[in-house]
Protein backbone atom coordinates (compact mmCIF):
# COMPACT_ATOMS: atom_id res chain seq x y z
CA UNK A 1 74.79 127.06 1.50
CA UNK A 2 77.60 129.57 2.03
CA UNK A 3 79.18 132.80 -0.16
CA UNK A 4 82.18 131.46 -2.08
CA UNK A 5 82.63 135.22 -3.58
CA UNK A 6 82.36 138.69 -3.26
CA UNK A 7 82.77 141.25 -5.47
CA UNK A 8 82.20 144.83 -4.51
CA UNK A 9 82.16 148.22 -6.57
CA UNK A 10 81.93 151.84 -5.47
CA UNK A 11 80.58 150.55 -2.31
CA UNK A 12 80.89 152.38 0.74
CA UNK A 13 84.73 152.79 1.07
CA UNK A 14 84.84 150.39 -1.48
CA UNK A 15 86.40 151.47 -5.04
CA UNK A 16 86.56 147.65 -6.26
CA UNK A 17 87.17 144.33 -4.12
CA UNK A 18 86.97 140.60 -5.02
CA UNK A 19 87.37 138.07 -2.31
CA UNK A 20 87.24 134.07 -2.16
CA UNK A 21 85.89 133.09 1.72
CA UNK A 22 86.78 129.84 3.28
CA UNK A 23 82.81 127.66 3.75
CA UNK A 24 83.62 128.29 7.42
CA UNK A 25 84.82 130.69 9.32
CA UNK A 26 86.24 134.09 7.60
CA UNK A 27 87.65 136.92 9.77
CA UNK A 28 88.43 140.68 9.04
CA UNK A 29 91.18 142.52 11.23
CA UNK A 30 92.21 145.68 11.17
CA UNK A 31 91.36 149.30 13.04
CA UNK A 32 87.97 150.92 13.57
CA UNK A 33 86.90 152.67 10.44
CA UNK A 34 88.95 150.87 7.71
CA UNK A 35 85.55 149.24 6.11
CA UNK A 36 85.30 145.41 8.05
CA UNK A 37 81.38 146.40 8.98
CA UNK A 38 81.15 147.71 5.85
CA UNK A 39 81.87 143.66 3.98
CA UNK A 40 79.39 142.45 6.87
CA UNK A 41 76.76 144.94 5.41
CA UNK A 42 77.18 143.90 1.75
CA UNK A 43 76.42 140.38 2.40
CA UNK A 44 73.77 141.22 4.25
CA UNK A 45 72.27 143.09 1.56
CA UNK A 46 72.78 139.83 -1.09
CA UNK A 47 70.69 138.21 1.56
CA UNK A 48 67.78 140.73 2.69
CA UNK A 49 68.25 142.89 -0.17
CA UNK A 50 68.74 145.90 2.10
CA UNK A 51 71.57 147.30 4.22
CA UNK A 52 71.65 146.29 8.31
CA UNK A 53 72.65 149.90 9.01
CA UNK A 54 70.72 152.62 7.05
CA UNK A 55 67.04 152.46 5.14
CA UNK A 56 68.14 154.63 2.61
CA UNK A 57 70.26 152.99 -0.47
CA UNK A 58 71.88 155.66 -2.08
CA UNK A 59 73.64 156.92 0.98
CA UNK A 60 75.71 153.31 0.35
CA UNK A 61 77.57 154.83 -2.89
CA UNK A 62 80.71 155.42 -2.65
CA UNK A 63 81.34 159.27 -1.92
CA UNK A 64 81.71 160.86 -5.98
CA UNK A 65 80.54 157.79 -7.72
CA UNK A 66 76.98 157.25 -8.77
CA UNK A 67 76.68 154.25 -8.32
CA UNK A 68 77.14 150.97 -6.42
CA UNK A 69 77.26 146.91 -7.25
CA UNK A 70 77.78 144.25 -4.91
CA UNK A 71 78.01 140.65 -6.67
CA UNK A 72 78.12 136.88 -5.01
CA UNK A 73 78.26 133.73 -5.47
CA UNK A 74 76.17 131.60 -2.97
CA UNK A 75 77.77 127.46 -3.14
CA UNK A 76 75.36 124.49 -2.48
CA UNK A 77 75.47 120.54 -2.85
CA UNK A 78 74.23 121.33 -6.61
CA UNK A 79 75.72 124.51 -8.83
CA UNK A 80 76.95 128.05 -7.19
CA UNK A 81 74.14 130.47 -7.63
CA UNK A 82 74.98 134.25 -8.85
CA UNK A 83 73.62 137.14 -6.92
CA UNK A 84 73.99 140.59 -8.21
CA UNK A 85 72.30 144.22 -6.04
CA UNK A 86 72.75 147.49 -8.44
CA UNK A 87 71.44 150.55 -7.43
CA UNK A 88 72.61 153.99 -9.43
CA UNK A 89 71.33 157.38 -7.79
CA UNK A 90 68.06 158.77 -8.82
CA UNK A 91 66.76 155.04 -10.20
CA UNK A 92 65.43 152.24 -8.61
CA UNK A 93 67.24 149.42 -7.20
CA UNK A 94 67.97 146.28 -9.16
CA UNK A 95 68.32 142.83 -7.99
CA UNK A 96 69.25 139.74 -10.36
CA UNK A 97 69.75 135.81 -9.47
CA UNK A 98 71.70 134.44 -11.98
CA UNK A 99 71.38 136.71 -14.53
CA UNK A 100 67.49 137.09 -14.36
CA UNK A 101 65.94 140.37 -12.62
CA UNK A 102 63.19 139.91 -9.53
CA UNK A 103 59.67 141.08 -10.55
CA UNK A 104 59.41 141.41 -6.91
CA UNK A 105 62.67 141.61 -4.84
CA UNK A 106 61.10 140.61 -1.84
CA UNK A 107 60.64 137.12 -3.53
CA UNK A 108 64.68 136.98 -2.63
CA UNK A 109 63.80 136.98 0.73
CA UNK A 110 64.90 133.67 2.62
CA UNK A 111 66.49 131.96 -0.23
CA UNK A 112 69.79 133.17 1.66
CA UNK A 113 69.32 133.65 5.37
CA UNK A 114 71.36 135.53 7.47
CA UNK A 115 72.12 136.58 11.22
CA UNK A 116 73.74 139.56 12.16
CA UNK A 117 75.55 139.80 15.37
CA UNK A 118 76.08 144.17 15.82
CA UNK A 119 76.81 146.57 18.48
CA UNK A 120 73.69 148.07 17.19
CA UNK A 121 72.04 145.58 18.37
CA UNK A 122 71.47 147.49 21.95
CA UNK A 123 69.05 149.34 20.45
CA UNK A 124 67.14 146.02 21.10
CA UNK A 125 67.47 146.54 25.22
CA UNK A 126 67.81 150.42 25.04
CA UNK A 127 65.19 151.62 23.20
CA UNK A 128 61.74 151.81 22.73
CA UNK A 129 59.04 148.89 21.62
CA UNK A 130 59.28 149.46 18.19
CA UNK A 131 62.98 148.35 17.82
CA UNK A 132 61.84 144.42 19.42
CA UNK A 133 58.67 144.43 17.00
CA UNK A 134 61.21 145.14 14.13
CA UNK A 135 63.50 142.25 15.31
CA UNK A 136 60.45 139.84 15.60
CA UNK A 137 59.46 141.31 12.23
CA UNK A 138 62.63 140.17 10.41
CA UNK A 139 63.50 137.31 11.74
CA UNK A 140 59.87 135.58 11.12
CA UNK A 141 59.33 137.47 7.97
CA UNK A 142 62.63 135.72 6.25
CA UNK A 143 60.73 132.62 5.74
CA UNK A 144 57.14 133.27 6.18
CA UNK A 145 56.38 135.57 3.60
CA UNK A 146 52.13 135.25 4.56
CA UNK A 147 53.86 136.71 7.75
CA UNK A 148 55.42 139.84 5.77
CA UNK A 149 51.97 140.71 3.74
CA UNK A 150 50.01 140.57 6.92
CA UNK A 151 52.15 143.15 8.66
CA UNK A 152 51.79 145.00 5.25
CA UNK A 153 48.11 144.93 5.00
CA UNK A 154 47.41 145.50 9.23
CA UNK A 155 50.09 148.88 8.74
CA UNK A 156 48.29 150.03 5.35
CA UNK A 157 44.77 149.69 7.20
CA UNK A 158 46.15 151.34 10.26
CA UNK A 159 47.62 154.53 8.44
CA UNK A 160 44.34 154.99 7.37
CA UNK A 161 42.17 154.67 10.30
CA UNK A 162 45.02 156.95 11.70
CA UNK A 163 44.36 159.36 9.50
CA UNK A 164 40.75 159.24 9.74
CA UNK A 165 41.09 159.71 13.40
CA UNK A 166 43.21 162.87 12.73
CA UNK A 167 40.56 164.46 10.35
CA UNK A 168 37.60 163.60 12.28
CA UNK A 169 38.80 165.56 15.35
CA UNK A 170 39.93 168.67 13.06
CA UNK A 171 36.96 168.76 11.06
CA UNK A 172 34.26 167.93 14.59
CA UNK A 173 32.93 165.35 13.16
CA UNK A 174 32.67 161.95 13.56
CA UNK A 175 31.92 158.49 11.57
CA UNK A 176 32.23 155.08 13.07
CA UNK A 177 30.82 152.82 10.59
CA UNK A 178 33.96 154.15 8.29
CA UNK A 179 36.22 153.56 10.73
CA UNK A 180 35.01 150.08 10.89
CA UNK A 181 36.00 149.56 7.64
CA UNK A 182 39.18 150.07 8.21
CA UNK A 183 39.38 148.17 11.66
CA UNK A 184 37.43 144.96 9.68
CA UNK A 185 40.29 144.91 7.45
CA UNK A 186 43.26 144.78 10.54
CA UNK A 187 41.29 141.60 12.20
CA UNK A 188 42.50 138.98 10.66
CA UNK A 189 46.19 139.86 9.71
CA UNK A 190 46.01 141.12 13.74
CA UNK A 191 45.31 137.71 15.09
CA UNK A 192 48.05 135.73 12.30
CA UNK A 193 50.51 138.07 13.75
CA UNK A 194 49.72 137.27 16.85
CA UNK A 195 50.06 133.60 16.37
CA UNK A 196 53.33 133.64 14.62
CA UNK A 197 54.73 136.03 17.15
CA UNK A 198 53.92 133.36 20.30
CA UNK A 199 55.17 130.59 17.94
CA UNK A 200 58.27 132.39 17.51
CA UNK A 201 58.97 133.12 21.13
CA UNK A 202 57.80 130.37 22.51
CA UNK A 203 60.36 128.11 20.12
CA UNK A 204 63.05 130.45 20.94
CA UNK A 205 63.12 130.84 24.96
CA UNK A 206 64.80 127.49 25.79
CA UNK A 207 67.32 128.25 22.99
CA UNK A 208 68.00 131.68 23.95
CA UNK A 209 68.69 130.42 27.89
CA UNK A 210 70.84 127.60 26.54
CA UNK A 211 73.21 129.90 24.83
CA UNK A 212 73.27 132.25 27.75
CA UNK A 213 73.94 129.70 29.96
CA UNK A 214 76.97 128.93 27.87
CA UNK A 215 78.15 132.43 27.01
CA UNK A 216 77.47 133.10 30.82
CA UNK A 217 78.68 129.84 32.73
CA UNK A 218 75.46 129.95 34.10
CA UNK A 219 75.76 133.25 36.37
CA UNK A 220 72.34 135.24 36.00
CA UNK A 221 68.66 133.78 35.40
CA UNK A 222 67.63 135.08 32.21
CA UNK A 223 64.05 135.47 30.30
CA UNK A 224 62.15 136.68 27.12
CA UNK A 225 58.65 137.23 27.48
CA UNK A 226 55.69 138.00 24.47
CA UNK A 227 53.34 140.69 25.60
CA UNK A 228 50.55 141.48 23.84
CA UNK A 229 47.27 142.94 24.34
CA UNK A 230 45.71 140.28 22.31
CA UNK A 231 46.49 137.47 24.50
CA UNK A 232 43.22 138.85 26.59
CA UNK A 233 41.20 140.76 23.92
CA UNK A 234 40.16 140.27 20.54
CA UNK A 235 40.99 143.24 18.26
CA UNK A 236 37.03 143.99 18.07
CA UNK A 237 36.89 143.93 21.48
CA UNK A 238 40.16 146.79 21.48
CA UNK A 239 38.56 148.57 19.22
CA UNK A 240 35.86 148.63 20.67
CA UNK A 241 36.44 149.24 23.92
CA UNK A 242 39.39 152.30 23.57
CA UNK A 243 37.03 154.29 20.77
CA UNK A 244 36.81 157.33 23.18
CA UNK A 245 40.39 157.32 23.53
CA UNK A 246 41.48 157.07 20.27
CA UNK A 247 39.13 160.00 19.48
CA UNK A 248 40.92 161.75 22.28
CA UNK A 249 44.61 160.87 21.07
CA UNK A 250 43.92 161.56 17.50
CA UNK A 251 45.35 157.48 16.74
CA UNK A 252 44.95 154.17 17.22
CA UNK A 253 45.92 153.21 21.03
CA UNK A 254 46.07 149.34 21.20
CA UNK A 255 46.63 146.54 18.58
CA UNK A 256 49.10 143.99 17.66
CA UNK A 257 51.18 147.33 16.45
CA UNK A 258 51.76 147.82 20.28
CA UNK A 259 53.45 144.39 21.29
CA UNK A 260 56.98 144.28 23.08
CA UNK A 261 59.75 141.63 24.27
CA UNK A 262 60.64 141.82 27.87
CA UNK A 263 63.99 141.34 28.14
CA UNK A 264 64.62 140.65 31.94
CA UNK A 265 67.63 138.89 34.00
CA UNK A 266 67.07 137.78 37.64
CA UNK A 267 63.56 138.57 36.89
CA UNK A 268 64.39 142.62 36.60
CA UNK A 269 64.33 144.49 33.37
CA UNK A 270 68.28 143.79 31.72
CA UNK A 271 67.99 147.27 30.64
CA UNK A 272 67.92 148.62 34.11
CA UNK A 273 70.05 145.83 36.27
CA UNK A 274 72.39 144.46 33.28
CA UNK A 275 75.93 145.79 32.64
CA UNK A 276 77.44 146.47 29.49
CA UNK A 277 78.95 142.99 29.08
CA UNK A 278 75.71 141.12 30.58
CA UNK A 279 73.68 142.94 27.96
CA UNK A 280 75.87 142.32 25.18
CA UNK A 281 76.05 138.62 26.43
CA UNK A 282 72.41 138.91 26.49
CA UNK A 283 72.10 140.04 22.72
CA UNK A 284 74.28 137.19 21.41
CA UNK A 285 72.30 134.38 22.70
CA UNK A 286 68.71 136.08 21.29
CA UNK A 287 70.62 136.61 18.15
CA UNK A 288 72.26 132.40 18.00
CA UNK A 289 68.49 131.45 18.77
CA UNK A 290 67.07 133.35 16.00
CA UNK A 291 70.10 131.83 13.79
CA UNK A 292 68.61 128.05 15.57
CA UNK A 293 65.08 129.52 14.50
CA UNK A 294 65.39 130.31 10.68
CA UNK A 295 67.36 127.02 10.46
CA UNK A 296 64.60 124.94 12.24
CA UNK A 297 61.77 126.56 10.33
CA UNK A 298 63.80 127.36 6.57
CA UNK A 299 65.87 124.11 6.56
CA UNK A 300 69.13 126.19 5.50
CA UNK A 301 71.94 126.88 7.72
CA UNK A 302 72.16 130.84 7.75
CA UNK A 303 75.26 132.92 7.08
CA UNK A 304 76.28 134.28 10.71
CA UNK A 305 77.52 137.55 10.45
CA UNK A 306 79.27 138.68 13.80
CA UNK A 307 80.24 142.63 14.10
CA UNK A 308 82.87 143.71 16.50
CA UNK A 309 80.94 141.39 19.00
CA UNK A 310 83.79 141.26 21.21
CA UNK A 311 84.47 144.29 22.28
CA UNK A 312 83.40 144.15 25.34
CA UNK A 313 84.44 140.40 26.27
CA UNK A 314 87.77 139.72 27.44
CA UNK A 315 89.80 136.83 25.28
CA UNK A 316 88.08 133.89 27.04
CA UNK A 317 84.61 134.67 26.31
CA UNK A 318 86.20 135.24 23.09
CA UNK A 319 87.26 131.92 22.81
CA UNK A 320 84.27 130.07 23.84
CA UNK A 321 81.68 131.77 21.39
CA UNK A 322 83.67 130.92 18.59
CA UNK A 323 84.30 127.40 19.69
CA UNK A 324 80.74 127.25 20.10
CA UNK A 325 79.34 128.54 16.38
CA UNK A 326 82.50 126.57 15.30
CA UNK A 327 80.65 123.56 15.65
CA UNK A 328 78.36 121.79 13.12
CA UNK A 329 75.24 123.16 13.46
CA UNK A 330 76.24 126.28 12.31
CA UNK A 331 77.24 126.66 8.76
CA UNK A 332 79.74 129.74 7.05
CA UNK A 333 80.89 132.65 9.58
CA UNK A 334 82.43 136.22 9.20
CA UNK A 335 83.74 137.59 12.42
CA UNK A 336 85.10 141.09 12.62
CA UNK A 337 87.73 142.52 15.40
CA UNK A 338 90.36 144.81 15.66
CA UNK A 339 92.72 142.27 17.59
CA UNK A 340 94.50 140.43 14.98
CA UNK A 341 96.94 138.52 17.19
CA UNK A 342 93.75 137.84 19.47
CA UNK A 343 91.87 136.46 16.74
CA UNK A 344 94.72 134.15 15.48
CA UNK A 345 95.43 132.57 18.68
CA UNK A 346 91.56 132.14 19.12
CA UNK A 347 91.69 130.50 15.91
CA UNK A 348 95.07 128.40 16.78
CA UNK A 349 93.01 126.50 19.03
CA UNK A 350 90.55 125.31 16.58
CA UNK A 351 90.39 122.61 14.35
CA UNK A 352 88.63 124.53 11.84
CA UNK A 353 88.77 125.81 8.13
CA UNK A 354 88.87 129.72 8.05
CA UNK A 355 90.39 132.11 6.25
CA UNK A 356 91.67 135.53 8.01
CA UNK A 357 91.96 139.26 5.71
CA UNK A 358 93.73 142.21 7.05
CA UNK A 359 91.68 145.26 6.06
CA UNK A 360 93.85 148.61 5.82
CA UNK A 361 93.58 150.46 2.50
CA UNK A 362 91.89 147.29 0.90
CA UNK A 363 91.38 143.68 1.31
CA UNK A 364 94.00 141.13 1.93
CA UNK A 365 94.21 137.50 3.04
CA UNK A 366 96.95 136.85 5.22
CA UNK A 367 96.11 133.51 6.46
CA UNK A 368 94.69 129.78 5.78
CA UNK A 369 94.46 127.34 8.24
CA UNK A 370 97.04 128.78 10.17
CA UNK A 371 99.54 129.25 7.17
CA UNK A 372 99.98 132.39 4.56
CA UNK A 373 98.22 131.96 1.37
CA UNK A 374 100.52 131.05 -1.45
């Protein structure tokens, strides 16, 4: 599977663009701020049916237009599929496959899987829990959609015991058979989280040190460890036992809503001990394991989508990721980078298809193969 086509309209910086990519590798020079990110971004939405960046759609409309369109066409062994995402301000959003509208667009979920490589991306090591929950979320969620409801139905049922909670200590008074109603509800989603969460790490670890080994040459000891609170407790048993301090707090203190990732090298946090480089090193071989991880578990090769991911690498390290997601096992490629002679002479040195566009006041494709487009 891989995009053969992109049209784009009143999108971002984006008046109108149509592009033909190469099934392999498909790069986008030019300066910071000319709109590269922003070509990543609208394949990602034809994919996840949302933007990478920002939650809110309209703010994705090109500044005095109302409204945006971003059109594909996705190639297989059997008939290229047409993907259209519409949204015009002050209406919903509209998503077609070939013509006919979703009831549901998350039933477009995993038909086209994606991995996106970003320098925002550190808010994986730099912030808080809720940013590794989110990347467990999506990566698991793009082909287990039982996976998806069950963090929709745990997060409805906790709102709500939150909010009981909240009343019950402004009103002094206090009900705990209807909080158990809630909590009854959040059991079983709670432990099927749990599950696929493990699953998910425990499939990924030896991938994830593989490609750090490789991005690395093998100069730090890195892990990824699951922590949860129900590898020892039941959610009863949470509930149970943290009532008094939940009444205290006003909210729910512990549950599968509270898991993390620890991200350590040499056995101390990376966030603390890692450099800039090590980190970003770091983020690229979680993200090529999660790319190993929807391939192993959807049977499609996902569209790799790598952001400015060399900034901080000098032209060697360069070199060797793209040799290395050159090879068969992954599938189509865009790679931004504001080194254009950097990029061709990476690209010199492999035997590759790949196409390369110079972005500056539009779209244009400069090279094939080594050669200028006729």
């Amino acid at each position: 599977m891989y995009l053969s086509r992109l049209n784009l309209s009143n999108f971002k910086n984006y008046s109108e663009i149509d592009i033909n990519f190469s099934p392999r590798i498909n790069c986008f020079v030019g300066d910071n701020g000319v709109g590269k990110t922003n070509i990543l971004d609208a394949i990602h939405y034809l994919s996840l049916t949302k933007s990478y960046f920002v939650s809110i759609d309209s703010v994705n409309v090109k500044h005095g237009e109302e409204f945006f369109i971003i059109k594909g066409s996705f190639g297989n062994s059997a008939e290229d599929e047409e993907i259209m995402c519409g949204l015009q301000k002050g209406k919903r959003k509209v998503f077609k496959r070939n013509g006919k509208e979703y009831t549901r667009i998350s039933d477009h979920i995993g038909r086209y899987p994606v991995v996106m490589v970003s320098p925002a991306d550190s808010s994986i090591i730099s912030d808080g829990s809720e940013e590794r929950r989110k990347f467990m979320n999506n990566v698991i969620s793009q082909f287990n959609r039982a996976y998806l409801n069950n963090i929709i139905a745990y997060n409805k049922a906790l709102k709500q015991r939150n909010r009981l909670l909240k009343d019950y200590a402004a009103e002094g008074k206090f009900d705990r058979q209807m909080l158990e109603l809630w909590e009854d509800r959040m059991l079983d989603p709670a432990m099927k989280i749990y599950e696929s969460r493990a699953a998910f790490v425990e499939h990924i670890v030896p991938l994830f040190q593989e490609y750090y080994d490789h991005i690395s040459d093998q100069r730090e000891k890195v892990s990824l460890e699951y922590r949860s609170q129900l590898s020892k407790s039941s959610m009863k048993e949470l509930f149970d036992k943290n009532i008094d301090k939940d009444r205290v707090m006003r909210y729910t203190t512990s549950g599968i809503h509270r898991d993390d990732l620890k991200l350590k090298m040499n056995n101390f946090n990376i966030k603390d001990i890692g450099s800039q480089g090590q980190q970003k090193s770091y983020l690229v071989a979680l993200k090529l394991a999660k790319f190993d991880y929807i391939r192993d578990m959807g049977g499609i090769l996902p569209v790799l989508l790598m952001d400015d991911v060399f900034d901080k690498f000098d032209e060697m390290r360069v070199a060797q990721i793209i040799k290395l997601v050159s090879e068969k096992r992954f599938g189509q490629i865009f790679v931004t980078d504001t080194h254009r002679e950097r990029m061709q002479a990476v690209l010199s040195r492999i035997n590759i298809d790949y196409s390369l566009f110079l972005i500056d006041e539009g779209v244009t494709e400069i090279m094939h193969n080594g050669k200028k487009p006729d």
